[in-house]
Every structure is written in C-alpha cells, then in structure tokens.
C-alpha atoms as a PDB file:
ATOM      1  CA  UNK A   1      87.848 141.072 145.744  1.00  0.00           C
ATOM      2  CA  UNK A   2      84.970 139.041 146.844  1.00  0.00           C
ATOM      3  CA  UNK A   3      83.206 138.917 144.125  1.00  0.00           C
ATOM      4  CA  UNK A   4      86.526 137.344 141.956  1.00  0.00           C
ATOM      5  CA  UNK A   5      87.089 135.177 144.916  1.00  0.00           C
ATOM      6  CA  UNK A   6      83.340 133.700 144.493  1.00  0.00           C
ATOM      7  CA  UNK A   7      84.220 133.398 141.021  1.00  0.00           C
ATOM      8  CA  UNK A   8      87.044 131.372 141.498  1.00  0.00           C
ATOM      9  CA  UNK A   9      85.163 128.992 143.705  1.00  0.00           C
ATOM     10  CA  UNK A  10      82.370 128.883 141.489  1.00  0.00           C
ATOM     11  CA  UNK A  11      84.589 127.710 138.923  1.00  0.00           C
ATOM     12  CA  UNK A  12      86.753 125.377 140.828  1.00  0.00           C
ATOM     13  CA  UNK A  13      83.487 123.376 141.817  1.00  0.00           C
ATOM     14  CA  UNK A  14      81.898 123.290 138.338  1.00  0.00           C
ATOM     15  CA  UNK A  15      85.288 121.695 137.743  1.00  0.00           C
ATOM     16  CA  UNK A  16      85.384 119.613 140.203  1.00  0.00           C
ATOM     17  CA  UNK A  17      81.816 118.139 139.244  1.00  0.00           C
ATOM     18  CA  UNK A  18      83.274 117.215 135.363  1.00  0.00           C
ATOM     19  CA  UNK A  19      84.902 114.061 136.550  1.00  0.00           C
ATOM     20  CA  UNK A  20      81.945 112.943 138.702  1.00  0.00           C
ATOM     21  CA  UNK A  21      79.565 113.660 135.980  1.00  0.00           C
ATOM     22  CA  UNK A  22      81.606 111.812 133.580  1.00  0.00           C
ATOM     23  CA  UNK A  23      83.370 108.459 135.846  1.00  0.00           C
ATOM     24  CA  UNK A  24      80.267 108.654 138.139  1.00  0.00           C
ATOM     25  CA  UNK A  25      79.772 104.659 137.208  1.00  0.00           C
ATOM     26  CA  UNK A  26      83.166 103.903 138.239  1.00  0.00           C
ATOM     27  CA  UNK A  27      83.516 105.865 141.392  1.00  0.00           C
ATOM     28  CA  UNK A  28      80.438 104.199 142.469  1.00  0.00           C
ATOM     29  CA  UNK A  29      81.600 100.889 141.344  1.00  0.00           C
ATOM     30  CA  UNK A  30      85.181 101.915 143.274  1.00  0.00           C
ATOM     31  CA  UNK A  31      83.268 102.302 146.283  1.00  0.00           C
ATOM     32  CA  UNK A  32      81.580  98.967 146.243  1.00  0.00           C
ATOM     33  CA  UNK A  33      84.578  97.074 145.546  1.00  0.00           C
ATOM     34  CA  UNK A  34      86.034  98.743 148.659  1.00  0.00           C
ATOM     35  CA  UNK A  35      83.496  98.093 150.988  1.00  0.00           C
ATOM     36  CA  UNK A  36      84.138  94.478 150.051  1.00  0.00           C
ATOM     37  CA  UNK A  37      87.094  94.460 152.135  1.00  0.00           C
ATOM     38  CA  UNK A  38      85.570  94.246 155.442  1.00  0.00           C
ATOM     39  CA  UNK A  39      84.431  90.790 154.344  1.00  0.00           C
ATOM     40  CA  UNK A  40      87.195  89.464 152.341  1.00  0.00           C
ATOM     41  CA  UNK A  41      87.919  86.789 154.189  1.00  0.00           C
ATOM     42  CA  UNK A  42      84.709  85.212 154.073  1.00  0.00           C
ATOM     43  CA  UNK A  43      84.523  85.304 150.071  1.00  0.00           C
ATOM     44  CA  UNK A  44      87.849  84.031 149.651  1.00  0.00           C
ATOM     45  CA  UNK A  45      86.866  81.100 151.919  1.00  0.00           C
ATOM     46  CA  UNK A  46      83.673  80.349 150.213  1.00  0.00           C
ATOM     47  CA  UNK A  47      84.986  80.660 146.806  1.00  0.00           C
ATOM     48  CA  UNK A  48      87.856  78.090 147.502  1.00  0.00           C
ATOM     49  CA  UNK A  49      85.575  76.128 149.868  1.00  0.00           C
ATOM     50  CA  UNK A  50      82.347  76.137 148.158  1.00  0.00           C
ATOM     51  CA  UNK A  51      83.283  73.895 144.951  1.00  0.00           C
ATOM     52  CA  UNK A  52      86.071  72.121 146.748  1.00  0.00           C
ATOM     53  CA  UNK A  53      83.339  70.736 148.986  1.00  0.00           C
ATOM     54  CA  UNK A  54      80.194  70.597 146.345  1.00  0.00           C
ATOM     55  CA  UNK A  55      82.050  68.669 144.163  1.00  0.00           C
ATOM     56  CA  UNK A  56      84.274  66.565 146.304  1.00  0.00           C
ATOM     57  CA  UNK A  57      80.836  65.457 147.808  1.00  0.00           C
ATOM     58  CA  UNK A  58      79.228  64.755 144.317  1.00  0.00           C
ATOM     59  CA  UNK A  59      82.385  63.806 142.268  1.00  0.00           C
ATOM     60  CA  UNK A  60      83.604  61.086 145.264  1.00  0.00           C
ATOM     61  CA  UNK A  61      79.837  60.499 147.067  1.00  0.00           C
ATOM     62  CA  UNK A  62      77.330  60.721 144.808  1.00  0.00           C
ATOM     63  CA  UNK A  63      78.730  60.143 141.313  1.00  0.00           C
ATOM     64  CA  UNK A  64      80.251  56.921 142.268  1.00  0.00           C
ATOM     65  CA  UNK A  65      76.865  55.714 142.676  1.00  0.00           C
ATOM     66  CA  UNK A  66      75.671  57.119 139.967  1.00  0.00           C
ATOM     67  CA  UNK A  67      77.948  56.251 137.726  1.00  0.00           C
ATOM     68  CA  UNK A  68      78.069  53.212 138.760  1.00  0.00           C
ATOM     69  CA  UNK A  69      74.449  52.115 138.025  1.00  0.00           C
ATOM     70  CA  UNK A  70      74.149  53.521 134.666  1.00  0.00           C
ATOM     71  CA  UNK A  71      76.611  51.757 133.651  1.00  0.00           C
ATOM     72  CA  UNK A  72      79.975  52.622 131.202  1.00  0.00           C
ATOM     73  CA  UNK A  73      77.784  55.177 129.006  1.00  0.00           C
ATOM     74  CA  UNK A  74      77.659  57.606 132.155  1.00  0.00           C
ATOM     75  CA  UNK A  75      74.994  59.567 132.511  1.00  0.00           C
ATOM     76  CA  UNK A  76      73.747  61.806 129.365  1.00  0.00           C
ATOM     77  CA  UNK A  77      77.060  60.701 127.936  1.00  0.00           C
ATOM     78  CA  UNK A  78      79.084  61.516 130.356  1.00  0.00           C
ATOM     79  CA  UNK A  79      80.298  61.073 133.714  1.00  0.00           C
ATOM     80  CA  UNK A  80      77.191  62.551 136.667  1.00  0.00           C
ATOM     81  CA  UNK A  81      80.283  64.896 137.792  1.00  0.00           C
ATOM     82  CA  UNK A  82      80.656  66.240 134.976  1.00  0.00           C
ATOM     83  CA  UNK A  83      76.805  66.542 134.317  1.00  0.00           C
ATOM     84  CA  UNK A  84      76.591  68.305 137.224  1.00  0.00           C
ATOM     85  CA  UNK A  85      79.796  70.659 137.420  1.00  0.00           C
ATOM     86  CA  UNK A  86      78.262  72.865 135.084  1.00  0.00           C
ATOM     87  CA  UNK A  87      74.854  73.710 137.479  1.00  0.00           C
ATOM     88  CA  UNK A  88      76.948  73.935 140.180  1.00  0.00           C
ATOM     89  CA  UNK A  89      78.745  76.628 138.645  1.00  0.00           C
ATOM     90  CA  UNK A  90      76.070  78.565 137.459  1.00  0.00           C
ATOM     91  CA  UNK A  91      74.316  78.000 140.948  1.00  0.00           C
ATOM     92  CA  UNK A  92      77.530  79.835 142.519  1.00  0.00           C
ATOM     93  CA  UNK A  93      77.331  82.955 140.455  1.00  0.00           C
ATOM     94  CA  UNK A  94      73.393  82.912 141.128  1.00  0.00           C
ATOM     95  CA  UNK A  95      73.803  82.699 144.587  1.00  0.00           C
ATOM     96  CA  UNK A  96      76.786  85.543 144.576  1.00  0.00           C
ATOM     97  CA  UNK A  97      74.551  88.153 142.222  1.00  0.00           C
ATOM     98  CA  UNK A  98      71.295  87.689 145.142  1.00  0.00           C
ATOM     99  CA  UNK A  99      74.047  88.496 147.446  1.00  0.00           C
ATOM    100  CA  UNK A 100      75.447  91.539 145.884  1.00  0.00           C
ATOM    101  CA  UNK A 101      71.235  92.992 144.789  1.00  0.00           C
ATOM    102  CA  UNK A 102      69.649  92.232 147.814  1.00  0.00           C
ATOM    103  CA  UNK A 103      70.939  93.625 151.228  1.00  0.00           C
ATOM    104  CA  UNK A 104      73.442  96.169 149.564  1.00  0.00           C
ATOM    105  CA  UNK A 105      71.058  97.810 147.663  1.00  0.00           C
ATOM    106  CA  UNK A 106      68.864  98.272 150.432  1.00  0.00           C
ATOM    107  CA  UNK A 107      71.744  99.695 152.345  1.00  0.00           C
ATOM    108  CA  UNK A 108      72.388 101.894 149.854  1.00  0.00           C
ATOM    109  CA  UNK A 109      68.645 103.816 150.702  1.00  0.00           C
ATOM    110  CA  UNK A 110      68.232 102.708 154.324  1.00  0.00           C
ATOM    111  CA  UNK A 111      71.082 101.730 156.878  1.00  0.00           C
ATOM    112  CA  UNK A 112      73.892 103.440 154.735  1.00  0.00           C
ATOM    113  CA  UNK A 113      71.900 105.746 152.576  1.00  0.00           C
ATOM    114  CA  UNK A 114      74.868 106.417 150.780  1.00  0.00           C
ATOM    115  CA  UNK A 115      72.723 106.669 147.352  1.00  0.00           C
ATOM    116  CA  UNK A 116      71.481 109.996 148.502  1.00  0.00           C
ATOM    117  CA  UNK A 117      75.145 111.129 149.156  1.00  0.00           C
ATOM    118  CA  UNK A 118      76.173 110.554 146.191  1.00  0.00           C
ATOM    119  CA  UNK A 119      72.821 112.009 144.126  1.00  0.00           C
ATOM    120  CA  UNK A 120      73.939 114.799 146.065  1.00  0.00           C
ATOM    121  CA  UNK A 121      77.048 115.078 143.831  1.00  0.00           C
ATOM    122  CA  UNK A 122      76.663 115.136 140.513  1.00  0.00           C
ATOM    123  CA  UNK A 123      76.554 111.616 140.232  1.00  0.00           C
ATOM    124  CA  UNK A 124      72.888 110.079 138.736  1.00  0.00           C
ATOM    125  CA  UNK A 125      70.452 107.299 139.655  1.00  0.00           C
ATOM    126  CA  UNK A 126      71.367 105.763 136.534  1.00  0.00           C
ATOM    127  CA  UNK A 127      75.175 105.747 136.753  1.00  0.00           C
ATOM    128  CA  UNK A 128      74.988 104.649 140.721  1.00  0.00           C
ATOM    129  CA  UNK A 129      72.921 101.243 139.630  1.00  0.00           C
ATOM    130  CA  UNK A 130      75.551 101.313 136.872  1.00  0.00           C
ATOM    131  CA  UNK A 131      78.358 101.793 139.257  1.00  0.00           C
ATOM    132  CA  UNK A 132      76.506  98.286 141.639  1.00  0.00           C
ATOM    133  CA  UNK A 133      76.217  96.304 138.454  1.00  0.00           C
ATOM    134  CA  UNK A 134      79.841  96.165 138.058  1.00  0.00           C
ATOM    135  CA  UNK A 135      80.438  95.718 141.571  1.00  0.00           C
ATOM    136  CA  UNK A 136      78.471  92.674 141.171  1.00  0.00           C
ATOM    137  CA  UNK A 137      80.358  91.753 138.219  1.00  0.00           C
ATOM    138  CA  UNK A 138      83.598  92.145 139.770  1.00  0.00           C
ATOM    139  CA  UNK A 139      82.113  89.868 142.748  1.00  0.00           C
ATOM    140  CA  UNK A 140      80.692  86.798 140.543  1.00  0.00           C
ATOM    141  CA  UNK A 141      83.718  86.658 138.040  1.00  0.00           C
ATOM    142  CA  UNK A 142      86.755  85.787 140.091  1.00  0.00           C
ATOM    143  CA  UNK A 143      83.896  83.699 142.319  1.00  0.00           C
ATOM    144  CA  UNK A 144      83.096  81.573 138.749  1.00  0.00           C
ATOM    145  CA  UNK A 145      87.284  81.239 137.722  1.00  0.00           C
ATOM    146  CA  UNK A 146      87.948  79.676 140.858  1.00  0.00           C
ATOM    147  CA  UNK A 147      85.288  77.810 140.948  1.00  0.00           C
ATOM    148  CA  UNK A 148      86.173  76.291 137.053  1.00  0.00           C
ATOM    149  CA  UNK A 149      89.843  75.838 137.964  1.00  0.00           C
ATOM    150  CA  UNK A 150      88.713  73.151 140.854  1.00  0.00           C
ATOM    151  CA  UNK A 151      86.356  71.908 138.568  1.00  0.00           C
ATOM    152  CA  UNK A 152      89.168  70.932 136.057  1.00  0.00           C
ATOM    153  CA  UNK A 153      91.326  70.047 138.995  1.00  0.00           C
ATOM    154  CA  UNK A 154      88.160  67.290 139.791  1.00  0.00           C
ATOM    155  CA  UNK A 155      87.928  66.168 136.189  1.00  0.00           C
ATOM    156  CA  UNK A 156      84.836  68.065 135.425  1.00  0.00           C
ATOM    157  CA  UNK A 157      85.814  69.432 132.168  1.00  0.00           C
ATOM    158  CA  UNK A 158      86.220  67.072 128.732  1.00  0.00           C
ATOM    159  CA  UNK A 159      85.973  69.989 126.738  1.00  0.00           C
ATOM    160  CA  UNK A 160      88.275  73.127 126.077  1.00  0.00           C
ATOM    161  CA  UNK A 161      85.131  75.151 125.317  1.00  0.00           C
ATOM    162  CA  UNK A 162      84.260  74.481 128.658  1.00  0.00           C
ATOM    163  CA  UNK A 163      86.455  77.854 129.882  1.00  0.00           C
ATOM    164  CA  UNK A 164      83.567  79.421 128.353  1.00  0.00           C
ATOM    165  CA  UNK A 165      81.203  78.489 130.737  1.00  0.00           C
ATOM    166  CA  UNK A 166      83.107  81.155 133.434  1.00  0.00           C
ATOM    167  CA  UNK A 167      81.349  83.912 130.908  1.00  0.00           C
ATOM    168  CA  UNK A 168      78.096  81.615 130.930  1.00  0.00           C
ATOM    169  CA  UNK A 169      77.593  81.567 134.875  1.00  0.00           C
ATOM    170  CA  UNK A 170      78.664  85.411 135.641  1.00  0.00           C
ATOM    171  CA  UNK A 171      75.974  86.145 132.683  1.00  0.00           C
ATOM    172  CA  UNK A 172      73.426  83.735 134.086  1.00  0.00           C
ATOM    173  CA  UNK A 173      73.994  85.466 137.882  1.00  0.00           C
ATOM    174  CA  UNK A 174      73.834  88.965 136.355  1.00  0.00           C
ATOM    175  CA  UNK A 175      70.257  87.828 134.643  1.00  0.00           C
ATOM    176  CA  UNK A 176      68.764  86.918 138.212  1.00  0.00           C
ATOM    177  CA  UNK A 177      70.328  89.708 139.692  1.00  0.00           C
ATOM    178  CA  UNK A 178      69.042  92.437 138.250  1.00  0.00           C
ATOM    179  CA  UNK A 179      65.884  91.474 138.057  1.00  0.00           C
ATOM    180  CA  UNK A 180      66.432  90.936 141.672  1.00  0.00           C
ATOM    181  CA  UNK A 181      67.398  94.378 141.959  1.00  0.00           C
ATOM    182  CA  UNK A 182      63.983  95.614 140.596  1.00  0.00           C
ATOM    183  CA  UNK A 183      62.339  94.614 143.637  1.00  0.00           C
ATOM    184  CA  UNK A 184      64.549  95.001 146.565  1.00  0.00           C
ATOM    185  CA  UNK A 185      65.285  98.862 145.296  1.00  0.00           C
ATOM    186  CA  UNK A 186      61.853  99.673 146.058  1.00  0.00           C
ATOM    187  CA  UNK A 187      61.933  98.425 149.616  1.00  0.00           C
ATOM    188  CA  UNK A 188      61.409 100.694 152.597  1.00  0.00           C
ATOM    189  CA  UNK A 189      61.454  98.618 155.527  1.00  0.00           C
ATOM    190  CA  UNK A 190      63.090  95.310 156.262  1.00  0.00           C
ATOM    191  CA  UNK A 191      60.289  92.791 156.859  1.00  0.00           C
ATOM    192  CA  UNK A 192      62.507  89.675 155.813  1.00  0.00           C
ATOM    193  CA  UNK A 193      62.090  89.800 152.136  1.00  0.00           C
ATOM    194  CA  UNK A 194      65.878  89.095 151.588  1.00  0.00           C
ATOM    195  CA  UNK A 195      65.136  85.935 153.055  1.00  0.00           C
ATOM    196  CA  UNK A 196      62.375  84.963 151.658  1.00  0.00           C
ATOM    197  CA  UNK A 197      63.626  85.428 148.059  1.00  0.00           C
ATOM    198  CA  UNK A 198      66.828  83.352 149.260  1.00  0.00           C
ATOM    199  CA  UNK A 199      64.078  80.932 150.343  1.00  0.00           C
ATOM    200  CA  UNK A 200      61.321  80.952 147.862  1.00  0.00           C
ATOM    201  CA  UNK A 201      63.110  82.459 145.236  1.00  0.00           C
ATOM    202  CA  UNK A 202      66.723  81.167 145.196  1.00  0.00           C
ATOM    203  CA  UNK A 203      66.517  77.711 147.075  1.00  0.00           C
ATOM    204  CA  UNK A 204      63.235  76.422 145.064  1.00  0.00           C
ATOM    205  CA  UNK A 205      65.545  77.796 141.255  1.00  0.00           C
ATOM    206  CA  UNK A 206      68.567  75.881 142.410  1.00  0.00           C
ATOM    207  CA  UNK A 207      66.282  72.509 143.353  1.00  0.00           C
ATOM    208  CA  UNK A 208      63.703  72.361 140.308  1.00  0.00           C
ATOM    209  CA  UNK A 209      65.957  73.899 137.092  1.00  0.00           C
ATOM    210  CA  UNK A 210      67.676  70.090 136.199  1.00  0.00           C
ATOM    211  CA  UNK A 211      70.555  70.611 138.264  1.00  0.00           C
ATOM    212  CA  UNK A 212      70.965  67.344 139.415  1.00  0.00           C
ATOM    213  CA  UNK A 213      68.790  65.294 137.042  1.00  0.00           C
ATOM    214  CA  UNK A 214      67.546  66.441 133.393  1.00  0.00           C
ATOM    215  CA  UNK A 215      64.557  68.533 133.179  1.00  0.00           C
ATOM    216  CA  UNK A 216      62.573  66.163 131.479  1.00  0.00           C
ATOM    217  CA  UNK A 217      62.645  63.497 134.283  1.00  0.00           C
ATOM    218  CA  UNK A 218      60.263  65.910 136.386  1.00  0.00           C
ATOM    219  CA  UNK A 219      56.645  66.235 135.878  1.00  0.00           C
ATOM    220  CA  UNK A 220      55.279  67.889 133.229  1.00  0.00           C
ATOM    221  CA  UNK A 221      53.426  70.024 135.462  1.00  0.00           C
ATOM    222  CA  UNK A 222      56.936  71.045 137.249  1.00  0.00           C
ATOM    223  CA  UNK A 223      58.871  71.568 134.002  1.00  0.00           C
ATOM    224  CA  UNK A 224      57.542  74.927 133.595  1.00  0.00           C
ATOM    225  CA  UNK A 225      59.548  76.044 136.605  1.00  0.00           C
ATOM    226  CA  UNK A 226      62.792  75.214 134.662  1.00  0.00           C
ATOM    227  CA  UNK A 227      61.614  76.802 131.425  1.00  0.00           C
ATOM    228  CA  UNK A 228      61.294  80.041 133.126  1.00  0.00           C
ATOM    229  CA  UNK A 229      64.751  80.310 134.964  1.00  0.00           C
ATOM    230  CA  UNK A 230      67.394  81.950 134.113  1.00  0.00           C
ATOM    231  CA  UNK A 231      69.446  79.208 135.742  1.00  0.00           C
ATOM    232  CA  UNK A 232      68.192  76.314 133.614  1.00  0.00           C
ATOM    233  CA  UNK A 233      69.145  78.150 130.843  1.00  0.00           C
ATOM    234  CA  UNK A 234      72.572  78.927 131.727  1.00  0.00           C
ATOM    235  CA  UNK A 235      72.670  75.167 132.985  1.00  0.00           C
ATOM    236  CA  UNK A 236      72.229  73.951 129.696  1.00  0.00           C
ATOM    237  CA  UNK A 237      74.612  76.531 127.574  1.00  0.00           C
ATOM    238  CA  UNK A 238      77.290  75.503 129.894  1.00  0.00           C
ATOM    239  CA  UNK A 239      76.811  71.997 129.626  1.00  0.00           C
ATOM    240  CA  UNK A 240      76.941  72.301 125.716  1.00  0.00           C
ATOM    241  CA  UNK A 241      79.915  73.806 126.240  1.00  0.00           C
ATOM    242  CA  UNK A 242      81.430  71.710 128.722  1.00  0.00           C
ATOM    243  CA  UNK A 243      81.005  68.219 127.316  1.00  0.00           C
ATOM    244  CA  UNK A 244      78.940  68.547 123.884  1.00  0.00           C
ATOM    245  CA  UNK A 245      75.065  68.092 125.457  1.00  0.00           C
ATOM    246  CA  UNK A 246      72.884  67.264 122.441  1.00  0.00           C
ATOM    247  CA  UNK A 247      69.931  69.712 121.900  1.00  0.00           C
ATOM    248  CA  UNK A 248      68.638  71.893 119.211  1.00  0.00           C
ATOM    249  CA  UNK A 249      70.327  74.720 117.675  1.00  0.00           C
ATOM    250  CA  UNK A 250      66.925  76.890 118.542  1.00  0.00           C
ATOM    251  CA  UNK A 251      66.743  75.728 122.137  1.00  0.00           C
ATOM    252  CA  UNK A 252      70.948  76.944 122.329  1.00  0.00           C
ATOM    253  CA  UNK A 253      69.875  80.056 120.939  1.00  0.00           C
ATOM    254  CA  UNK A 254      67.236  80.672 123.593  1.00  0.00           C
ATOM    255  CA  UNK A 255      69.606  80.116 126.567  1.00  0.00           C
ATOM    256  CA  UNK A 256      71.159  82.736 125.273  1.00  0.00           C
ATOM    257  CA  UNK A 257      68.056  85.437 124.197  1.00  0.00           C
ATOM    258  CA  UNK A 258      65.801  84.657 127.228  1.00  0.00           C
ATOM    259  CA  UNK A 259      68.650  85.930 129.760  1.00  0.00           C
ATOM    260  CA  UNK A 260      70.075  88.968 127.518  1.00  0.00           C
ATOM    261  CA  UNK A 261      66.508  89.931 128.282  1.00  0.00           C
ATOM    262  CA  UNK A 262      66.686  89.804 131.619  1.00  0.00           C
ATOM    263  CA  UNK A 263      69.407  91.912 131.868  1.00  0.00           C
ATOM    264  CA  UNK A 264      68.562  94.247 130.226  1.00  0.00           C
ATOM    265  CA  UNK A 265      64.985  94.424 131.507  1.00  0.00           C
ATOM    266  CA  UNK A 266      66.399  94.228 135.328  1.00  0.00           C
ATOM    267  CA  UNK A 267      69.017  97.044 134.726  1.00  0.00           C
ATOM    268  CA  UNK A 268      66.782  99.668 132.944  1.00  0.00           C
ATOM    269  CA  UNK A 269      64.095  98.765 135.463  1.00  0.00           C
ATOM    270  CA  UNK A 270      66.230  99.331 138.273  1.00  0.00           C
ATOM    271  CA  UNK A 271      67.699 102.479 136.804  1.00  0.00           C
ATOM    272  CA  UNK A 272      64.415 103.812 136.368  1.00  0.00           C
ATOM    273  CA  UNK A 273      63.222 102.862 140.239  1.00  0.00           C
ATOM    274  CA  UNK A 274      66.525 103.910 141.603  1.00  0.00           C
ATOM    275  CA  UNK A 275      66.593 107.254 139.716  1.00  0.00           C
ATOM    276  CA  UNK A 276      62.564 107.982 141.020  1.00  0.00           C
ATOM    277  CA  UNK A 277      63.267 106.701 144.405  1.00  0.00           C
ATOM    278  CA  UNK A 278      66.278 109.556 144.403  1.00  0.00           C
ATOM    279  CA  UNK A 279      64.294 112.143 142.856  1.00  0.00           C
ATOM    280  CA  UNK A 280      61.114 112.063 145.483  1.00  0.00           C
END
C-alpha cells in the first residue's frame, strides 16, 4: 500500500510540474501584473497626469513662444507641440521600462527573492526574465495609449500614422530596458545604482537625444550622445510617423535595426545572467 500510494504522489507531482514547465512565462508574468496592484493608484495618476501636464505646459507655455518666433512655417514644418509630442512619448515609455528593470528585478534576488521560489519549481531562469519582460510590456503599453489619446486631444497628431507611434515608444522603452536589466540583475547589494542610472543614465538620454530641439543644433562633439540612444531613435521614427519628418530612407531603417538589437541583446543577456545567478 505504501509503495502505490508513493506512486500516486509521484505521479500527481510530475503532473503537476507539466503546466509550470510549459506556461512558466506567463505565471511569472501573472505574478508581476498582480503585484502591480498595490500601486495602482499611482500609475493611473501618472499616466493621466504625466502628458496632461507635459504637454499642457509645452503646447500652451512654451510652444506659443516658439511658434510664435519662427514664424507661420512652425518649427521643422510643423507646430513645436507637435515636434515635441512625439519625444515626450517615447520619454514616458523609457522612463516606465527603467521602472519596471531596475528595483523589481533586484527584488526579485534580494528583498523578495521570489526568483529562487520559483527556480525552485520547475519554472527556468529563462522563462522568469521572460515572464518580467511582459510584465514590463503590459506596464509601458496602456502607459503609451493614454498618453497618445491626450496627445490627439492637444492637437499633437496631423497624421493617422501617428497611432503607430504607441508601438514605436513601448519598443523604444523595451530597448533601454533590457539592456537595463543586464546590469541591475547582477546586483548584490543596494549602493544607489537605481539612482544613479535614473540620474546619469535616464535624465542625461531624455536632455541630449533632440527632444526638445533637433539633434543637429547641438555640438558636434555632443551629437554622438544622440546617435547612440535608443531614445533618439525612437524620437525620430515617431516623428516620421506623426507628421511626415524628412530624413533618409537608410537613417528610418536604422531607428528601427539599432533598437531590435538592443532587445534582443538585453533579453538574451539577461536570460543568461539571471539563469547563472539561479544556478550558483
């Protein structure tokens, strides 16, 4: 009798490891999306308030001004809100995906060290990074609708292929987030690196990668910064989309190739740190 009954429970846990082993992304990306709750409230005030107040500030306060001195061609074409509606939006989905691959991942090996909970089941490095990434996702995709449906409610839109540019920001936050992700999975202790990469890393991209002004008005020797950032790039592609910007077919192409890159560099990097971290 006991050796059928240790059978049977042999059995029943092999079985109940099957739909771990296969939806291991999702239940970790289920588990994310639920510790979200606790701070709903703040996300669904900052999405709402974040662009109503941005662009309120720039389409009212600083685009009258602008607009106003260049004269009836606008600036690049167009009106400065509209120049600008496009960076703002990218800078929101950038600023959402350091959120999401900064502290939680940390949490996930140090405060909460959930990750080692869940290696414990039969759930792998690579499908618990898997299971974050969409957690991220779902975070910077409802951030980047609401943030396009005040920008049409502000004007900020002349062009229909401008809806496109909600696909252009969440891709342009995944490609600094997971690179993020590379780094802050490997930390042990909390010495304020999260804030220094908000500070040095986020705050210096979001100044110096033409979101208020075109690139080329900067210094030579300061373009470079905006070459290399992910968010230039998607600042660009969205403004192509959103009003028509005039640039090379090559350059278009490369807002597109140089972030695909990132992504997938950051999330088989991160799989791979993740997965050894797990393993040790």
């Amino acid at each position: 009798m006991t050796s059928v009954d240790t059978t049977t429970d042999a059995a029943r846990a092999l079985d109940g490891g099957v739909r771990p082993r296969r939806y291991g992304s999702w239940y970790v990306a289920e588990h994310r999306i639920r510790s979200m709750r606790s701070y709903l409230g703040t996300l669904v005030a900052t999405s709402i308030g974040n662009p109503v107040v941005y662009l309120f500030a720039l389409g009212v306060g600083l685009a009258s001004l602008v607009d106003k001195n260049v004269g009836a061609g606008g600036y690049n074409g167009v009106s400065y809100l509209a120049f600008v509606a496009p960076a703002l939006l990218a800078t929101a989905a950038v600023t959402v995906a350091a959120e999401e691959t900064t502290y939680p991942f940390m949490m996930g090996f140090k405060w909460n060290p959930i990750f080692f909970a869940m290696n414990a089941a039969p759930i792998t490095g690579n499908q618990i990074v898997n299971g974050m990434f969409i957690g991220v996702i779902v975070r910077i995709l409802p951030t980047s609708v609401v943030y396009f449906v005040v920008m049409l409610l502000f004007g900020a839109v002349p062009s229909p292929w401008g809806a496109l540019d909600i696909l252009v920001a969440t891709f342009t936050g995944l490609s600094v987030g997971l690179v993020i992700s590379v780094y802050t999975s490997r930390i042990e202790e909390d010495k304020g690196q999260m804030a220094m990469i908000m500070r040095f890393g986020i705050t210096p991209m979001f100044l110096f990668s033409g979101t208020f002004f075109s690139l080329s008005q900067m210094p030579i020797y300061l373009q470079w910064i905006g070459w290399i950032s992910p968010l230039w790039h998607g600042t660009q592609l969205g403004r192509v989309l959103s009003y028509g910007a005039a640039e090379p077919g090559w350059l278009t192409a490369v807002h597109i190739v140089y972030p695909l890159l990132l992504c997938l560099y950051g999330w088989r990097a991160t799989q791979r740190v993740v997965t050894r971290r797990l393993n040790k």
